[in-house]
Every structure is written in C-alpha cells, then in structure tokens.
N, C-alpha and C. Protein backbone atom coordinates (compact mmCIF):
# COMPACT_ATOMS: atom_id res chain seq x y z
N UNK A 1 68.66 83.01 117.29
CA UNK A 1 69.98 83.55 117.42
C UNK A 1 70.40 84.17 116.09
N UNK A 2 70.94 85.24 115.96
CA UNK A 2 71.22 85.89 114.72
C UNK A 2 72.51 85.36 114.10
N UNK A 3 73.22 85.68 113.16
CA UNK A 3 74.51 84.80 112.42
C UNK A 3 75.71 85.69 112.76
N UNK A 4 75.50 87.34 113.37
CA UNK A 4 76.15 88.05 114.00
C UNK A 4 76.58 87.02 114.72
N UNK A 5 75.84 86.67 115.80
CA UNK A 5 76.22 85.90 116.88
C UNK A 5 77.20 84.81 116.44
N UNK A 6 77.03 83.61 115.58
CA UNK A 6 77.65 83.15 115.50
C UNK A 6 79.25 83.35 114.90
N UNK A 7 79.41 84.49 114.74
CA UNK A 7 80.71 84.95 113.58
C UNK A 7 81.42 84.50 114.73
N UNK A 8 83.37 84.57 114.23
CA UNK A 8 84.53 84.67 114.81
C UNK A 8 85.16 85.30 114.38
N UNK A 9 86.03 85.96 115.50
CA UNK A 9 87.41 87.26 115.01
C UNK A 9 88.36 86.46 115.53
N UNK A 10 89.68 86.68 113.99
CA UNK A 10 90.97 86.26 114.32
C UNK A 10 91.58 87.27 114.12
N UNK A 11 92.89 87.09 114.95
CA UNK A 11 93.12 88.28 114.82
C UNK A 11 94.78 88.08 114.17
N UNK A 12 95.29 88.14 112.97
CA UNK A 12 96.79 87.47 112.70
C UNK A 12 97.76 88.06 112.22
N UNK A 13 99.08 87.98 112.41
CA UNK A 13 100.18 88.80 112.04
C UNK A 13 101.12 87.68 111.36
N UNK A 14 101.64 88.66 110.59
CA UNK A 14 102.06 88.03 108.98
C UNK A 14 103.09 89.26 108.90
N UNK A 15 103.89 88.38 108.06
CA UNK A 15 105.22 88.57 107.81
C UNK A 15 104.88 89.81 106.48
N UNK A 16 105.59 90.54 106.27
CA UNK A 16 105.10 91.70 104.76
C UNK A 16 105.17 91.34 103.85
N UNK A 17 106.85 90.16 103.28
CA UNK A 17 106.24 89.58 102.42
C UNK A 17 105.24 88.07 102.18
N UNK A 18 104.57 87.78 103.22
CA UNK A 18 103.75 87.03 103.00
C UNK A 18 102.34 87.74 102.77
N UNK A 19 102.10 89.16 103.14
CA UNK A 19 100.61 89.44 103.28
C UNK A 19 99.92 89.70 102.43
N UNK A 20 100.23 89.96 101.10
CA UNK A 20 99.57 90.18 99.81
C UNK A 20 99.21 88.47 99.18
N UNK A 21 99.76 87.55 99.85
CA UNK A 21 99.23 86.07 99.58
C UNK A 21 98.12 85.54 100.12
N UNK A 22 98.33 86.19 101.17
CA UNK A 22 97.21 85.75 102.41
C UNK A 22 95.99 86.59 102.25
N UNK A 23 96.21 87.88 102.16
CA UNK A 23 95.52 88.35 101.85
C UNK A 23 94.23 88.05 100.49
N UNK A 24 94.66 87.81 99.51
CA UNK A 24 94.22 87.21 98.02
C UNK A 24 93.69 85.96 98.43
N UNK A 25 94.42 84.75 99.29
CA UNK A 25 93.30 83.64 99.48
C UNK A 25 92.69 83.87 100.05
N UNK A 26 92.35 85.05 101.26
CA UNK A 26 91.29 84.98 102.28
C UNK A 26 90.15 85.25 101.47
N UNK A 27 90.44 86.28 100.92
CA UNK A 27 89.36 87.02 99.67
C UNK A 27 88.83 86.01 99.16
N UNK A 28 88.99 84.76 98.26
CA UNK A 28 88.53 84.06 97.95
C UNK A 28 87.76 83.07 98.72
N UNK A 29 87.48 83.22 99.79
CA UNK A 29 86.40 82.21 100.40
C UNK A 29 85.39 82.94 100.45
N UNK A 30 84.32 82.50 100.42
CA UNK A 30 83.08 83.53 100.53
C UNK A 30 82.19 83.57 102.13
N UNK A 31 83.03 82.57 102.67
CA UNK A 31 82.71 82.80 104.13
C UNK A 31 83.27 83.67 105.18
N UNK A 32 84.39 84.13 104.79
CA UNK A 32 85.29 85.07 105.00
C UNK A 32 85.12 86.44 104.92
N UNK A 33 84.99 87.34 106.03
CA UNK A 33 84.81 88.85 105.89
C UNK A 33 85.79 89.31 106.06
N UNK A 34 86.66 90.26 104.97
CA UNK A 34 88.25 90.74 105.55
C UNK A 34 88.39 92.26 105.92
N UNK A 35 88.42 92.50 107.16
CA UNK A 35 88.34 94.03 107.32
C UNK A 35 89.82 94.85 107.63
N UNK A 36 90.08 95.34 106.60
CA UNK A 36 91.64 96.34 106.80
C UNK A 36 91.81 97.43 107.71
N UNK A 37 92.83 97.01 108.89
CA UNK A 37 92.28 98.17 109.63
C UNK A 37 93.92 98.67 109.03
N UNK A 38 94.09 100.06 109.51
CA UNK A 38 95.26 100.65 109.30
C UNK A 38 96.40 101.00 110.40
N UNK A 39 97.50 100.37 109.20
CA UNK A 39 98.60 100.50 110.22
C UNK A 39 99.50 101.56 110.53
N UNK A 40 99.80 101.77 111.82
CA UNK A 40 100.57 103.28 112.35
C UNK A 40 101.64 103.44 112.04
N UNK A 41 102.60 102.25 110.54
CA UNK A 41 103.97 102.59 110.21
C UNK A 41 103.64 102.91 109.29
N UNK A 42 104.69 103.28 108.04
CA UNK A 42 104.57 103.69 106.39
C UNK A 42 104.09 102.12 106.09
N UNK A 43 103.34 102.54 105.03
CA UNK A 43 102.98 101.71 103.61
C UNK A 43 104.19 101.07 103.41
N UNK A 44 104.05 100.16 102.53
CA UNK A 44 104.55 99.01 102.24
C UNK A 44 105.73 100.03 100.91
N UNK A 45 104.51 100.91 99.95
CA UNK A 45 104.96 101.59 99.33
C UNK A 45 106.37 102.98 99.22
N UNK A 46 105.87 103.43 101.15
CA UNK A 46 106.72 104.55 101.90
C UNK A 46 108.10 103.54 102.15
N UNK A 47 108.08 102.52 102.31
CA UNK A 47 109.60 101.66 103.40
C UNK A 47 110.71 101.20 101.60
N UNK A 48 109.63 101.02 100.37
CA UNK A 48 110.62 100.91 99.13
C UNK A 48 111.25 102.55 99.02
N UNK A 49 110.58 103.28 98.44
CA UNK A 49 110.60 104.67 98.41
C UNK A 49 111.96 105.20 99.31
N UNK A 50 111.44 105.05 100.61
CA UNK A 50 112.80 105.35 101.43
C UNK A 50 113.80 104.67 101.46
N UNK A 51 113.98 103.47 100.94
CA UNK A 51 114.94 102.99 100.93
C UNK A 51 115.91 103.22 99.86
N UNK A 52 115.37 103.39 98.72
CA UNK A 52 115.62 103.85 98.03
C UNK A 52 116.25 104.94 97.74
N UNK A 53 115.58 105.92 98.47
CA UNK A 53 116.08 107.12 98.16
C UNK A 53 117.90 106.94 99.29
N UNK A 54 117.28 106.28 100.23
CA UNK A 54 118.84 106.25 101.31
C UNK A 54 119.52 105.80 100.37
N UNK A 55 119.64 105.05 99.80
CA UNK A 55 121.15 104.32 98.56
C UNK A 55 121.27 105.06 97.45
N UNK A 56 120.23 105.94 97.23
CA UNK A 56 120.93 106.80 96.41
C UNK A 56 121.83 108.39 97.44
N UNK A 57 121.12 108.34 98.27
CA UNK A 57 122.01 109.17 99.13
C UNK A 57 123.45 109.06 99.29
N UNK A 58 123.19 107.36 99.45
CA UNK A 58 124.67 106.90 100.40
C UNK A 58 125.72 106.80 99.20
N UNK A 59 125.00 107.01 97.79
CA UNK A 59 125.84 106.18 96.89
C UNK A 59 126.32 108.31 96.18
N UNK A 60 125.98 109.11 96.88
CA UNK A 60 125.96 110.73 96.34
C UNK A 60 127.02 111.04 97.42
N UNK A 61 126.54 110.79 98.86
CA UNK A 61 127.83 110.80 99.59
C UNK A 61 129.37 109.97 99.17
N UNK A 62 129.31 108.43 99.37
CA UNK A 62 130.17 108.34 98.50
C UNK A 62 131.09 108.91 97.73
N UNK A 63 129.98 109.60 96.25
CA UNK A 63 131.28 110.16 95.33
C UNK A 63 131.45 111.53 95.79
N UNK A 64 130.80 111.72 96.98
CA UNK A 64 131.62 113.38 97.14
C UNK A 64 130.61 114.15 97.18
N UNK A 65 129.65 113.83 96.42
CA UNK A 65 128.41 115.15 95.89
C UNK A 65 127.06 115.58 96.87
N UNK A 66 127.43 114.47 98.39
CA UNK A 66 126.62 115.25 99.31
C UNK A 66 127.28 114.70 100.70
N UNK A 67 127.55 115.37 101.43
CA UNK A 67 127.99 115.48 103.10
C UNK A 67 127.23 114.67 103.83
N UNK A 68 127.51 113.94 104.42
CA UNK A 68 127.17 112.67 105.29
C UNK A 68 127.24 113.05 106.77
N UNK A 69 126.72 112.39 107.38
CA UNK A 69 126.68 113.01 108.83
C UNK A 69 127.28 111.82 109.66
N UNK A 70 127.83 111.80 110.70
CA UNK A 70 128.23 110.55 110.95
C UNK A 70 127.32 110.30 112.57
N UNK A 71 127.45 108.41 112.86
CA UNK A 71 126.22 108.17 113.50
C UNK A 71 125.92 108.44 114.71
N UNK A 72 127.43 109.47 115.40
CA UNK A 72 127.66 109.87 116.93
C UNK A 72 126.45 111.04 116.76
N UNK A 73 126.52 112.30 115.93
CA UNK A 73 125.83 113.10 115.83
C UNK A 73 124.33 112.37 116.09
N UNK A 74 123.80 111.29 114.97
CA UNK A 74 122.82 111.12 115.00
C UNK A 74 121.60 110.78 116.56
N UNK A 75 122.94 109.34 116.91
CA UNK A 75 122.28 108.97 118.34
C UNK A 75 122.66 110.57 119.51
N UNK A 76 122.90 111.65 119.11
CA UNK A 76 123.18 112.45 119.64
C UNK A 76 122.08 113.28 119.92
N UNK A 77 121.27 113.44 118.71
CA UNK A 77 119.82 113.63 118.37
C UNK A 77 118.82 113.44 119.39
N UNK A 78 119.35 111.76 118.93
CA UNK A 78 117.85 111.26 119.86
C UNK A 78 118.11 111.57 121.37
C-alpha cells in the first residue's frame, strides 16, 4: 500500500484573525502537508487598505471636502 494511501484531508475554517497562528503551528509539524488554496474575496491586505481608505473618505466628507452619497441611492444601485 503506498503512504498516498494512507494520508488524510481536513478541511478547516478559521476565523482571520486566528489564521496566521494556525497557520505557523501547522507548519511546524513535519507530518503535516499545508496546501494554500486561494480565496475568491480580497486579501487580508485589500479589506485593511479599503478600510482605510473609507475613513479617510468619511472623515473628507465630513469636513466638506468630498460629496457623500446617501444609502437610498446606493441600495438603489443594486
């Protein structure tokens, strides 16, 4: 029987800020194969970034220095 055979897939979901923990101990076992598949939202990196940039938006609307849209328009959109 080959050791293919014997492997197991888990398959687990984790909270965002837990996954850079989990991630780092899995790594450390040497029995452990960790394969990253990719996920269909923004990076961890894209969701700071945008957030970011929204509070500086909200904080430009605020003093006046950019036009705000309000949220009837928006769900109007969709």
């Amino acid at each position: 029987m080959s050791t293919a055979a014997l492997k197991q897939r888990i398959v687990l979901t984790v909270s965002a800020r837990k996954y850079d923990f989990l991630m780092e101990l899995l790594q450390n076992f040497d029995f452990v194969q960790v394969e990253h598949e990719e996920c269909d939202g923004d990076s961890r990196e894209e969701i700071v970034a945008n957030l970011k940039q929204a509070a500086t938006d909200l904080k430009l609307i605020k003093e006046g220095k950019l036009e705000g849209h309000p949220a009837e328009e928006l769900l109007n959109e969709l």
